[in-house]
Protein backbone atom coordinates (compact mmCIF):
# COMPACT_ATOMS: atom_id res chain seq x y z
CA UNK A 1 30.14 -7.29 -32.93
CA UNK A 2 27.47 -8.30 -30.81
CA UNK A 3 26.08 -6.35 -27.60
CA UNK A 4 25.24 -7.85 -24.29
CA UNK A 5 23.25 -5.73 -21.94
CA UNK A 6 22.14 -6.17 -18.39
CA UNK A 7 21.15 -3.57 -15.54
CA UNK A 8 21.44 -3.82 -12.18
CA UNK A 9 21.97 -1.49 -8.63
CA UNK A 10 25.59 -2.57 -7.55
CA UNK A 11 28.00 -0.32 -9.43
CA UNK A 12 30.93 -0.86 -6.70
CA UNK A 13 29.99 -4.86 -7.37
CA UNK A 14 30.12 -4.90 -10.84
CA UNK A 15 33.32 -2.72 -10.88
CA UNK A 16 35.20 -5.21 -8.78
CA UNK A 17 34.32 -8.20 -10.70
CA UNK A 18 35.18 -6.62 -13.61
CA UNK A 19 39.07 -6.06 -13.27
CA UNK A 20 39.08 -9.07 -10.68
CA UNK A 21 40.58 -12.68 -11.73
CA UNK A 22 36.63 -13.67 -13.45
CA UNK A 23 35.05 -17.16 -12.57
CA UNK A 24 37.90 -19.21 -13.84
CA UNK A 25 40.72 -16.78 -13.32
CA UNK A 26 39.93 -15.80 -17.28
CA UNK A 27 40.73 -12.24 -16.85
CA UNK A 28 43.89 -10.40 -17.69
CA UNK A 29 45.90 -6.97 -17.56
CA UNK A 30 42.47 -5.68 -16.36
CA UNK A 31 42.77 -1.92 -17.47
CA UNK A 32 40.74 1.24 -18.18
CA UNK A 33 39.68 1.90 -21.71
CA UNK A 34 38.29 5.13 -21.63
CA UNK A 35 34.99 6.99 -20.04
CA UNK A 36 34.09 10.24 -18.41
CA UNK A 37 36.46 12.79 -18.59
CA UNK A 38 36.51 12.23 -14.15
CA UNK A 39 37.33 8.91 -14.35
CA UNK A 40 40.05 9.02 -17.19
CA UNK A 41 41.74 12.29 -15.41
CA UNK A 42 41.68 10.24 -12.24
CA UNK A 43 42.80 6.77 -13.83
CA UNK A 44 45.10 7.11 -16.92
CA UNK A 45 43.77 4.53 -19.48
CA UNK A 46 45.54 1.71 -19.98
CA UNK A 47 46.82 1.13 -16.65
CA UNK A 48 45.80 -2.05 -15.13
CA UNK A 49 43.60 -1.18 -12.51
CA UNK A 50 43.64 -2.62 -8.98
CA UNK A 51 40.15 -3.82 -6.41
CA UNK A 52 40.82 -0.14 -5.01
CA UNK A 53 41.09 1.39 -8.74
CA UNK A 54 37.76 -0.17 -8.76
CA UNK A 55 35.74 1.28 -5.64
CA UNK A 56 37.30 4.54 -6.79
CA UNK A 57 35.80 4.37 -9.85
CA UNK A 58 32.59 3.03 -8.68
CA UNK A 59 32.17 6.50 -6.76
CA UNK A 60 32.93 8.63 -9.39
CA UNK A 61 30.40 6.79 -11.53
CA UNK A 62 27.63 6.97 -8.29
CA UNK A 63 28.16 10.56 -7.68
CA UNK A 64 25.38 11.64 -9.29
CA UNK A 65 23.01 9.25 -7.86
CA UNK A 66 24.05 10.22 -4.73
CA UNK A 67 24.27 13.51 -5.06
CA UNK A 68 19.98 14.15 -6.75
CA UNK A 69 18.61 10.89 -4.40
CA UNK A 70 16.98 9.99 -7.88
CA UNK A 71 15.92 6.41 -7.96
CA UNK A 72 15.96 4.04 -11.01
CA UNK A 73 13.66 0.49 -10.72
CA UNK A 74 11.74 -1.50 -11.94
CA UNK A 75 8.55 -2.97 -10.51
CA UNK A 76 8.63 -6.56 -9.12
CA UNK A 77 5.34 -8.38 -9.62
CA UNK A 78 3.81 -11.46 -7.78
CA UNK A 79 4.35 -14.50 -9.44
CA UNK A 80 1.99 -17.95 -9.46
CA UNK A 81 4.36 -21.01 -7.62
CA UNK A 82 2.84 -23.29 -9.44
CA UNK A 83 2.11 -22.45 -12.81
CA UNK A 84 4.57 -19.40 -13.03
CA UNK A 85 2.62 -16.84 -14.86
CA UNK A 86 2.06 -13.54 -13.51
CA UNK A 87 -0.59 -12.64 -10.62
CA UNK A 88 -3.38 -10.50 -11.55
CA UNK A 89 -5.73 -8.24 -9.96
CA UNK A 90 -9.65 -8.01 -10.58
CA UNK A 91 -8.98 -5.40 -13.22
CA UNK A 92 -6.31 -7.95 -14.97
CA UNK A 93 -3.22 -6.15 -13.71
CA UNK A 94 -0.15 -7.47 -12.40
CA UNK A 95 0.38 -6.89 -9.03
CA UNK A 96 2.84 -5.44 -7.74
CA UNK A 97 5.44 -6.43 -4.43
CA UNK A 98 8.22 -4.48 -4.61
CA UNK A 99 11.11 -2.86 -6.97
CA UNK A 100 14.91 -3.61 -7.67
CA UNK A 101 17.13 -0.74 -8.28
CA UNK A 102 18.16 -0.88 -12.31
CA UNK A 103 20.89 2.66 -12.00
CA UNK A 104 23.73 0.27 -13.91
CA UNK A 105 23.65 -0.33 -17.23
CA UNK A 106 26.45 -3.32 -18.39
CA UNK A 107 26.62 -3.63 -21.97
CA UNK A 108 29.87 -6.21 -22.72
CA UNK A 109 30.81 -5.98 -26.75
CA UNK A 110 32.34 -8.92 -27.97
CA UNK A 111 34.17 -9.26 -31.72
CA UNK A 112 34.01 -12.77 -33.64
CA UNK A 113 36.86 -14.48 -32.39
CA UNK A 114 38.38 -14.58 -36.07
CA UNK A 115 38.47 -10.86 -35.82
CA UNK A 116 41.39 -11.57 -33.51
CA UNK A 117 42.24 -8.70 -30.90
CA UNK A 118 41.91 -4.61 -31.94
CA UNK A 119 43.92 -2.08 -30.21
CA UNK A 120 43.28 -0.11 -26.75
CA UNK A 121 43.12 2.86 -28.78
CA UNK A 122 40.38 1.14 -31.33
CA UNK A 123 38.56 0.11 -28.85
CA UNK A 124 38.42 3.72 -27.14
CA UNK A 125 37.01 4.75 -29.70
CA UNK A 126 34.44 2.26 -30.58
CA UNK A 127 33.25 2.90 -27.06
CA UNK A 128 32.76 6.54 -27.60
CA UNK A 129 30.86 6.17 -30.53
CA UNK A 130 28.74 3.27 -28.74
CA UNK A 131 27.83 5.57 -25.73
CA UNK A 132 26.85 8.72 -28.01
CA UNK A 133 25.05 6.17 -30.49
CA UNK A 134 23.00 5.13 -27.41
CA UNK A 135 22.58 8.59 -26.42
CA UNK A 136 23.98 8.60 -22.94
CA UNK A 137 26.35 11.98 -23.95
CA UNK A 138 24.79 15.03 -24.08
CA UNK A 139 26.90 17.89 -25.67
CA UNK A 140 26.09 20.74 -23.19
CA UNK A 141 27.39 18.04 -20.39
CA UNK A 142 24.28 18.42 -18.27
CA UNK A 143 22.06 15.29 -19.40
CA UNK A 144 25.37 12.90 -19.82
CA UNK A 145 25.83 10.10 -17.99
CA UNK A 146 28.76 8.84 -16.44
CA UNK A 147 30.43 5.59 -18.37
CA UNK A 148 34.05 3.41 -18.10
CA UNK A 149 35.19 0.96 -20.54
CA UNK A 150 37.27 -1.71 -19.20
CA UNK A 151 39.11 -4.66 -20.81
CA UNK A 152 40.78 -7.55 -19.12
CA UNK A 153 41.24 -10.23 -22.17
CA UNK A 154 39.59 -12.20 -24.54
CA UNK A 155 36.47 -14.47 -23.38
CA UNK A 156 37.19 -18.14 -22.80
CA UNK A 157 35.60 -18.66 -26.43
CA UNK A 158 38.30 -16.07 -27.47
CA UNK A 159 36.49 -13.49 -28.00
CA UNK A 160 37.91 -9.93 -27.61
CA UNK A 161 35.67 -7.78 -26.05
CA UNK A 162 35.24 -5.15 -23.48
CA UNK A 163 32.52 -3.73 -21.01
CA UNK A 164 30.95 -0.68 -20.43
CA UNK A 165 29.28 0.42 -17.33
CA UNK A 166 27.40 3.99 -17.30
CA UNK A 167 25.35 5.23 -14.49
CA UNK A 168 21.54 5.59 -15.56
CA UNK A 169 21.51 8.95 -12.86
CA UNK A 170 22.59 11.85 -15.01
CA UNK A 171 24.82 14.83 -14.16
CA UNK A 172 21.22 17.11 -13.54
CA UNK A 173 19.68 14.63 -11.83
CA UNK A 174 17.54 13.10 -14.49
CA UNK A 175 17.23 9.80 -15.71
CA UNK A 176 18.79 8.35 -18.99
CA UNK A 177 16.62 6.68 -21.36
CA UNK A 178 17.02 3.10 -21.93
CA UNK A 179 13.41 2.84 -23.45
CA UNK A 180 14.12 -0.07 -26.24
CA UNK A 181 17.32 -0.23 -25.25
CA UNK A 182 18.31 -3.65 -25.94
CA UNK A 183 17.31 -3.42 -29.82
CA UNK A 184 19.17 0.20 -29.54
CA UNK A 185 22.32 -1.74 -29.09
CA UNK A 186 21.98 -3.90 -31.56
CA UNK A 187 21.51 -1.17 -34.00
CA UNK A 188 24.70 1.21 -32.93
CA UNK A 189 26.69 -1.95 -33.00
CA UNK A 190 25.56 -3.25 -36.80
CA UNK A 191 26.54 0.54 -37.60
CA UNK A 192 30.35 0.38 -36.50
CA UNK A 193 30.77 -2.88 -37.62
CA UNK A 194 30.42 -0.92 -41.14
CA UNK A 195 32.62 1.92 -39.55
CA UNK A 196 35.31 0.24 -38.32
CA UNK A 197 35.23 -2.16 -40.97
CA UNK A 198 34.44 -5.32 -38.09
CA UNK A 199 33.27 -8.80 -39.16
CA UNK A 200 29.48 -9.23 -38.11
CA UNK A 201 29.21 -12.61 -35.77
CA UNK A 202 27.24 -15.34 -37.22
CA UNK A 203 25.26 -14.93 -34.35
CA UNK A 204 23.19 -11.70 -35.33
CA UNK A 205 23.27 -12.92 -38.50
CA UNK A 206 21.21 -16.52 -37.26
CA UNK A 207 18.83 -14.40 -34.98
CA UNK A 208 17.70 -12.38 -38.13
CA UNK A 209 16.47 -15.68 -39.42
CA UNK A 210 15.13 -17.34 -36.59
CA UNK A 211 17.69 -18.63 -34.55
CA UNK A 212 18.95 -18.00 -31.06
CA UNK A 213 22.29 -17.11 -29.80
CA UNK A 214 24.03 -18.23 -26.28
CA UNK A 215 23.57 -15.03 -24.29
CA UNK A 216 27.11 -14.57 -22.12
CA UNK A 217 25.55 -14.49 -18.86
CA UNK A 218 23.90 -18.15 -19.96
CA UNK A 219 27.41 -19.10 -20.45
CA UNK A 220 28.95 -18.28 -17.38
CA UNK A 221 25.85 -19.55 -15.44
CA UNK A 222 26.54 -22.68 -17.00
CA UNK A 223 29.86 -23.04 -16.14
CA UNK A 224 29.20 -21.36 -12.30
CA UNK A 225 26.86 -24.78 -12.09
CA UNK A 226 29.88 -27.10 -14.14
CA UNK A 227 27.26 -27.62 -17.31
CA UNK A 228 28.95 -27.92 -20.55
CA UNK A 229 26.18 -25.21 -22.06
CA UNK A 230 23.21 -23.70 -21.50
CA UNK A 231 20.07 -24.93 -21.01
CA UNK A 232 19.04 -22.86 -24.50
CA UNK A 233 21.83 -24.59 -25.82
CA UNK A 234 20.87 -28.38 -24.44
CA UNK A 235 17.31 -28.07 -25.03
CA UNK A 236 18.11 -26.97 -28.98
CA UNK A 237 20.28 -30.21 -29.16
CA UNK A 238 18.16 -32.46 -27.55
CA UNK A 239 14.66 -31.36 -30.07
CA UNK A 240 17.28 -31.94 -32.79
CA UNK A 241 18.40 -34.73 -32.12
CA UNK A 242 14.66 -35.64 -31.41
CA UNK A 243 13.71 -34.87 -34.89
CA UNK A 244 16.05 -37.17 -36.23
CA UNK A 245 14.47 -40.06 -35.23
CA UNK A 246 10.57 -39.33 -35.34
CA UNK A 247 8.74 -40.37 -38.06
CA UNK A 248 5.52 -37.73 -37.19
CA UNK A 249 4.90 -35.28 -34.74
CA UNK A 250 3.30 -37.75 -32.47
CA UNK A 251 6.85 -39.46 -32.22
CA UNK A 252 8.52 -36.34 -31.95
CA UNK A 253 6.88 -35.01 -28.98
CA UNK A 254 6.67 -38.30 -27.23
CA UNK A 255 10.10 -38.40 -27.24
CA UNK A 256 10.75 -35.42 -25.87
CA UNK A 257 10.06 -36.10 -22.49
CA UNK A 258 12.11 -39.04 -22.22
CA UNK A 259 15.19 -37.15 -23.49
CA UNK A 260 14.80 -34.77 -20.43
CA UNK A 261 12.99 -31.88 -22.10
CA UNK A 262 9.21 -31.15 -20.25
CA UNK A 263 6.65 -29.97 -22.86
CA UNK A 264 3.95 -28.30 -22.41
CA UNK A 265 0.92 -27.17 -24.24
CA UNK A 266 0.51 -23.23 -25.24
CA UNK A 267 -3.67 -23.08 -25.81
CA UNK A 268 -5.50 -20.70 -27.89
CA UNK A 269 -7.48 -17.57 -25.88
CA UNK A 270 -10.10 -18.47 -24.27
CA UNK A 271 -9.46 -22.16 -24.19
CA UNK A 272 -8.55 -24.81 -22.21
CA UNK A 273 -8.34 -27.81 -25.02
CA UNK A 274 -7.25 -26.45 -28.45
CA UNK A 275 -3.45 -26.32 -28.88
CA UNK A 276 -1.90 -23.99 -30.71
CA UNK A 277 1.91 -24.73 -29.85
CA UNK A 278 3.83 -26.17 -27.56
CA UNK A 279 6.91 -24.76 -25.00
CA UNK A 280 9.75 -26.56 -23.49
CA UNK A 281 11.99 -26.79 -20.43
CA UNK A 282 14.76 -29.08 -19.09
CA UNK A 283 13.30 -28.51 -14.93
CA UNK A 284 14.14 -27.04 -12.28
CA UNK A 285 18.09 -27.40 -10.75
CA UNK A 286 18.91 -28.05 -7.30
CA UNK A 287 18.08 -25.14 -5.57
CA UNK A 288 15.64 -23.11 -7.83
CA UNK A 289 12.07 -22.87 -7.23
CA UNK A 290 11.10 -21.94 -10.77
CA UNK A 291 11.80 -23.84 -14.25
CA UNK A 292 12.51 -21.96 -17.15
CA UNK A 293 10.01 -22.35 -19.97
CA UNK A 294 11.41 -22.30 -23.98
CA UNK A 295 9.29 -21.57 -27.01
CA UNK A 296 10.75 -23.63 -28.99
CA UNK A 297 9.77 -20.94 -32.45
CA UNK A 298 12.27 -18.51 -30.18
CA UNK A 299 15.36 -21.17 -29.66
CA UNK A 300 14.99 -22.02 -33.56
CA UNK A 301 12.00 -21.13 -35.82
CA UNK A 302 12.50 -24.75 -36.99
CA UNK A 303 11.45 -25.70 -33.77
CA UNK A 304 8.34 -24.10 -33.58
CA UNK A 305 5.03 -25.36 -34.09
CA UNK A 306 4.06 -24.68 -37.30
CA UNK A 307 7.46 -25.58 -38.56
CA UNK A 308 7.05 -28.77 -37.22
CA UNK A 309 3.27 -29.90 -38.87
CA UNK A 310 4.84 -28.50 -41.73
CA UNK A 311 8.03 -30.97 -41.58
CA UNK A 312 5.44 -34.31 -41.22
CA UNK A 313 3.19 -32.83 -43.55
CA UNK A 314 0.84 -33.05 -40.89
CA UNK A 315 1.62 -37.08 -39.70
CA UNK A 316 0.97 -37.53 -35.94
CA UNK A 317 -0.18 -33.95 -35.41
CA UNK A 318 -3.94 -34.55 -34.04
CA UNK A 319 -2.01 -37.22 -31.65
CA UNK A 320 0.73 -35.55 -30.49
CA UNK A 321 -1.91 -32.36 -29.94
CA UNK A 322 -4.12 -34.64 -27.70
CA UNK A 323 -0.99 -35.67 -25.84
CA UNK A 324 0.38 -32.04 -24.96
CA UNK A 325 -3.18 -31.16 -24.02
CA UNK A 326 -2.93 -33.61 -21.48
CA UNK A 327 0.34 -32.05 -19.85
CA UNK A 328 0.44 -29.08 -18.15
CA UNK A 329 3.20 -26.69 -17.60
CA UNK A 330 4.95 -26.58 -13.59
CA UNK A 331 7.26 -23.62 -12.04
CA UNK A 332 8.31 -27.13 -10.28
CA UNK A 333 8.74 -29.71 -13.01
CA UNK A 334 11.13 -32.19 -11.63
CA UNK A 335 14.83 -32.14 -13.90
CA UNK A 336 15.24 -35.50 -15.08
CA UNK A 337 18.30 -36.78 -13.81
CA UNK A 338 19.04 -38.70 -17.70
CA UNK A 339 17.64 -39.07 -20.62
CA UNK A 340 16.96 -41.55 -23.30
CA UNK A 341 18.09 -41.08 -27.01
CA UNK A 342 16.19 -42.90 -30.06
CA UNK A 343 17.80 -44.21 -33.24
CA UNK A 344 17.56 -42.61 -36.82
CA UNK A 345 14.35 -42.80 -38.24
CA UNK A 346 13.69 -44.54 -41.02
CA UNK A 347 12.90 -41.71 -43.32
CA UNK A 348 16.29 -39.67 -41.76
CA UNK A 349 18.26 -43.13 -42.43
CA UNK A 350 17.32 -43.25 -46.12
CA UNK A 351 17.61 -39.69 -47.04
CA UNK A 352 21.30 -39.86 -45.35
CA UNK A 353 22.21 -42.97 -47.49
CA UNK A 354 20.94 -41.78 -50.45
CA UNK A 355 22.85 -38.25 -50.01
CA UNK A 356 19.43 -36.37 -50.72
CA UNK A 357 19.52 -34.09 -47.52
CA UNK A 358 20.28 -30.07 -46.31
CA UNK A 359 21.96 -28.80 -43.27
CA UNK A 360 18.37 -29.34 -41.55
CA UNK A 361 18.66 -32.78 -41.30
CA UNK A 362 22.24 -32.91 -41.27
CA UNK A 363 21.87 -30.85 -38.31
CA UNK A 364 19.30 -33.25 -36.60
CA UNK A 365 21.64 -35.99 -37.30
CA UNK A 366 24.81 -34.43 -35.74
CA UNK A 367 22.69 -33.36 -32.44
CA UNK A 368 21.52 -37.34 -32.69
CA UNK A 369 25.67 -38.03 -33.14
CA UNK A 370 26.81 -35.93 -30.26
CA UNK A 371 24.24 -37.43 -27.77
CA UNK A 372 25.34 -40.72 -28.46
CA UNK A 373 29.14 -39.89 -28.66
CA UNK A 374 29.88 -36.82 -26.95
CA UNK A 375 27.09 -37.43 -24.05
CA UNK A 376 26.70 -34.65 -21.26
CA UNK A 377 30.14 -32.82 -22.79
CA UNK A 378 29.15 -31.26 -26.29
CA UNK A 379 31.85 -30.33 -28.21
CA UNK A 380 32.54 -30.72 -31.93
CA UNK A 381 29.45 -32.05 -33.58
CA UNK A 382 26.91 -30.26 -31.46
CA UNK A 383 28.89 -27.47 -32.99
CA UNK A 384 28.55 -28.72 -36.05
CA UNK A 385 24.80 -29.42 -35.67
CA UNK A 386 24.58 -25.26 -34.89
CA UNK A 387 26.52 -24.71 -38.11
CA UNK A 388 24.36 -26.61 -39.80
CA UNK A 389 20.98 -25.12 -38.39
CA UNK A 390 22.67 -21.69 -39.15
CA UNK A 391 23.45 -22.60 -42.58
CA UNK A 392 19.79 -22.70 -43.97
CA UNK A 393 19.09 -23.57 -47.32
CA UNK A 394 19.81 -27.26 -48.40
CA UNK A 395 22.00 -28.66 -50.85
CA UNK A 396 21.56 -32.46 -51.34
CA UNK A 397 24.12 -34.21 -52.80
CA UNK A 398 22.97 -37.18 -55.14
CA UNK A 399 26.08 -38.50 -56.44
CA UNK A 400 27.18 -40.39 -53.60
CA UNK A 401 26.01 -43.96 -53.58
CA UNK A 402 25.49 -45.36 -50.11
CA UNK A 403 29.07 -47.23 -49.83
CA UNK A 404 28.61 -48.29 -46.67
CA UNK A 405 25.30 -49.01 -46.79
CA UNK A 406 26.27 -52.81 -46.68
CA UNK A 407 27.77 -52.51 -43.15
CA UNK A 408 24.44 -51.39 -41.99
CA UNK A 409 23.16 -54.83 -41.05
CA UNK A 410 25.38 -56.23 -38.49
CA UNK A 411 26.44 -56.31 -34.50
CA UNK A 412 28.65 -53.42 -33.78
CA UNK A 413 26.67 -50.43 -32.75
CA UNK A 414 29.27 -48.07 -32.76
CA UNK A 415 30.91 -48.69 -35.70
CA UNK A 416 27.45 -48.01 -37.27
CA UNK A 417 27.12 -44.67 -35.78
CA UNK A 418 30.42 -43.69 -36.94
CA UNK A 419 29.64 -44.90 -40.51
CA UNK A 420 27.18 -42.35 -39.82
CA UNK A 421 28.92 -40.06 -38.88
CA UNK A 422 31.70 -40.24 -41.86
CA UNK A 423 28.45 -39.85 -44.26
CA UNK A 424 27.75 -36.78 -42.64
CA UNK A 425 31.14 -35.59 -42.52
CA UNK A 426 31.47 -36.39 -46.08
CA UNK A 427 27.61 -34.48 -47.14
CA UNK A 428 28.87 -31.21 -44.83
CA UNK A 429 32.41 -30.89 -47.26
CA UNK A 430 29.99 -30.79 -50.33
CA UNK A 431 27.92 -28.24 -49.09
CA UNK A 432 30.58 -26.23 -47.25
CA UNK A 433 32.75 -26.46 -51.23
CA UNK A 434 29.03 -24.56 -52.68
CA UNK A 435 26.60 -22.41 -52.51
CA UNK A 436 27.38 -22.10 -48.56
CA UNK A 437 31.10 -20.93 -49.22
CA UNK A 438 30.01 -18.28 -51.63
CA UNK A 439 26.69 -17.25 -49.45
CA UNK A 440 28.17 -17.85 -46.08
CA UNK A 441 31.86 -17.76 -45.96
CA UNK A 442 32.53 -16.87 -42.22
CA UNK A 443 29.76 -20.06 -41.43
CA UNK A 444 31.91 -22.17 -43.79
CA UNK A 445 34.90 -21.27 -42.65
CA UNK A 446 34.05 -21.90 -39.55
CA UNK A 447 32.08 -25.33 -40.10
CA UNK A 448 35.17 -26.72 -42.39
CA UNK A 449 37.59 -26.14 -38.99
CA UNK A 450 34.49 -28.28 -36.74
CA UNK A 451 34.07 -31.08 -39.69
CA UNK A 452 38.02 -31.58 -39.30
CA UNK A 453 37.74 -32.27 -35.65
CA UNK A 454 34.47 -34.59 -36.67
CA UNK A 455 36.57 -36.60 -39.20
CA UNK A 456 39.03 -37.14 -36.35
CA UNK A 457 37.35 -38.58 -34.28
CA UNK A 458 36.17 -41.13 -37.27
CA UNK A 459 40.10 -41.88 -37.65
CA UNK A 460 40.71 -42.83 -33.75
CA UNK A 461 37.38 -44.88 -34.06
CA UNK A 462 38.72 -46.50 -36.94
CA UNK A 463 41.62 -47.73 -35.50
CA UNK A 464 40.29 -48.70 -32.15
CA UNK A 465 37.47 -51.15 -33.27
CA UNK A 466 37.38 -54.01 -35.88
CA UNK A 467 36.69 -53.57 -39.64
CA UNK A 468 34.01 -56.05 -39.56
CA UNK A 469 30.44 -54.79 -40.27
CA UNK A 470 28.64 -53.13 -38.56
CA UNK A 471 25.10 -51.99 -37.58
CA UNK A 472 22.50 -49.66 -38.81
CA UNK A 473 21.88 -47.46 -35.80
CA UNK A 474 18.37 -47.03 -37.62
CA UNK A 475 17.51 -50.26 -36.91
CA UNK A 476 16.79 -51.23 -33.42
CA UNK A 477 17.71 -49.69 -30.24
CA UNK A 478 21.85 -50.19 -29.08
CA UNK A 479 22.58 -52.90 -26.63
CA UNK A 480 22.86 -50.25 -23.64
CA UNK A 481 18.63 -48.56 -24.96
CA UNK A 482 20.49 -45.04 -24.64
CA UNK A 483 19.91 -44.53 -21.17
CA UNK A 484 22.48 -42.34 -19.82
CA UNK A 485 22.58 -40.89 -16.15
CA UNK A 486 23.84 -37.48 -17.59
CA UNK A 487 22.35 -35.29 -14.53
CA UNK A 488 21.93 -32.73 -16.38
């Protein structure tokens, strides 16, 4: 189970959107799950709830707030246009502009979608435990907070989940305290996962070891602007698939910018020349006056800098150092409007047709795969290029001689990534049949459903194009040089 939280000052908003139709019209049987003992005499739980239910509840929830005058915010500080770093003062302080009430705390707890759907009753109680685990209940009544749990159906992902809203303005007027409240969460919700006997997403798993999950509000920001994913999401996909055809960390970082992701150089204190890593953003949208900036160590630890001297044992890296310290990072940094995707690299190329690679590179290569074949709508092997990441440890397979290692050489540029492609497929079953079923077995599980969909898409290619052979994509840019007018 995995906890989202967010805070904000519109209780009466956030109440209506909840047991509204959603974004997409996603949301279903919207109903009360349980919460203060005002709200659940007022609104038995389980009935679905109606946009009046809602404001109702939304003043119940405020009462207190309204009642003390106590105000909960947080301080708004001047920011730098240009290079999007804080102000400071001559003492080194931020300043400050203004404040933005923060007297609703959100917290939306999603199950793995394999975990299927619990009951109302279930979940009534997993959000009582939640809300005293976060210490928002106080048994004498006076320092509680008032909290609802709704539900209205499973995420688009198909996830069942539910949200809680509590009022930070308690019953005597003080305020609750959501002082490290975000790793708080976290903790309570690892703790009934073992009391309620729920599956533990894959997700907090991958963060423990140094990779990112999709935050839900990323998601549905996404698809409010029609993206397929997130930029955390793109950006991951793009380094990958970046890293599967660089040869050093010079090529690797020149490369980046043409696939649409901005770099920029992170220097050590005090200086203004020596790098010491790098970050990464895909722009600004239409509309926004900031871009959002990426260290690439937080997206994937893979991704960082160290990890990546450490991959080309040092190749490139005084070069591609000289180059970043050349850039400089933007709040404006034009979006690209496409990008440009590279072949296999040589040293990727070989280790694939010899069968002597992990899920790293396998997941390089299927990020490389879905750029070229899924373009600005990832689906099933940018999926699989996650699983892979997620999975870890390698497990190179030797036995396989490179059977289609002859069809390599030739004219047909697709068939050649989808010989690629079946190789990968083909590497991913042997590892998924190991040490990653035994290890992993929800990753597995779920990679061995993604690798069927991958292995599809080899059969329709199959019996669309020739059987003649067909080309290396290792060996020289495709006939169309990868440009593709994604506007992303």
């Amino acid at each position: 189970m995995i906890p989202n939280v967010t805070r904000g000052g519109r209780v009466a908003g956030l109440m209506n959107y909840l047991v509204g139709p959603g974004r997409a019209n996603e949301h279903e049987n919207q109903r009360l799950i349980a919460g203060d003992d005002r709200v659940t005499f007022a609104y038995a739980p389980g009935v679905e709830l109606s946009k009046y239910d809602a404001f109702e509840i939304a003043e119940i929830l405020d009462a207190p707030r309204k009642l003390h005058g106590t105000e909960v915010a947080k301080p708004v500080y001047a920011k730098d246009d240009v290079a999007g770093g804080f102000l400071t003062d001559e003492q080194g302080k931020k300043i400050k502009v203004g404040s933005t009430p923060t007297h609703v705390w959100h917290c939306s707890l999603s199950l793995a979608e394999s975990e299927g759907s619990v009951s109302d009753a279930q979940w009534k109680s997993i959000a009582e435990s939640f809300v005293e685990k976060m210490g928002f209940i106080d048994p004498d009544g006076a320092k509680s907070s008032r909290w609802v749990a709704v539900h209205h159906g499973a995420s688009k992902n198909g996830n069942d989940h539910i949200h809680l809203v509590v009022q930070m303005v308690r019953e005597d007027g003080t305020k609750a305290n959501t002082h490290n409240d975000f790793h708080r969460a976290q903790v309570a919700c690892r703790e009934l996962e073992n009391e309620y006997n729920l599956r533990a997403l894959e997700s907090s798993v991958t963060q423990q070891q140094g990779l990112s999950g999709e935050k839900p509000a990323e998601r549905e920001r996404a698809a409010r602007e029609s993206y397929a994913v997130s930029d955390r999401v793109e950006i991951s996909r793009r380094m990958r698939a970046a890293l599967a055809s660089s040869s050093s960390a010079d090529d690797f970082i020149r490369q980046l910018p043409q696939m649409g992701v901005q770099v920029a150089p992170h220097f050590a204190k005090d200086s203004t020349s020596r790098v010491t890593g790098y970050k990464v953003s895909l722009g600004t949208k239409s509309g926004e006056d900031q871009a959002v900036w990426y260290a690439p160590s937080k997206l994937d630890r893979s991704l960082g800098w160290p990890s990546i001297k450490a991959r080309f044992n040092g190749a490139g890296v005084r070069e591609a150092e000289q180059f970043l310290a050349g850039r400089h990072s933007s709040a404006r940094v034009q979006r690209a409007s496409g990008y440009r995707a590279f072949d296999l690299s040589q040293s990727t190329s070989a280790k694939l047709n010899g069968g002597q690679l992990g899920p790293d590179t396998l997941a390089n290569i299927y990020a490389r795969l879905s750029l070229e074949l899924e373009g600005n709508k990832p689906g099933s092997l940018a999926r699989l290029s996650t699983h892979m990441a997620r999975a870890g440890q390698g497990m190179g397979n030797r036995a396989y001689a490179a059977r289609l290692s002859s069809r390599f050489g030739s004219r047909s540029a697709e068939q050649g990534w989808m010989a690629v492609l079946r190789q990968a497929n083909r590497l991913s079953r042997v590892m998924m049949q190991g040490r990653m079923a035994s290890e992993r077995p929800q990753l597995a599980q779920a990679a061995q459903q993604v690798v069927a969909m991958a292995e599809k898409i080899v059969r329709d290619a199959e019996q669309r194009l020739p059987a003649h052979a067909v080309a290396y994509p290792g060996a020289r840019m495709t006939k169309k040089d990868r440009d593709h007018g994604l506007g992303r």
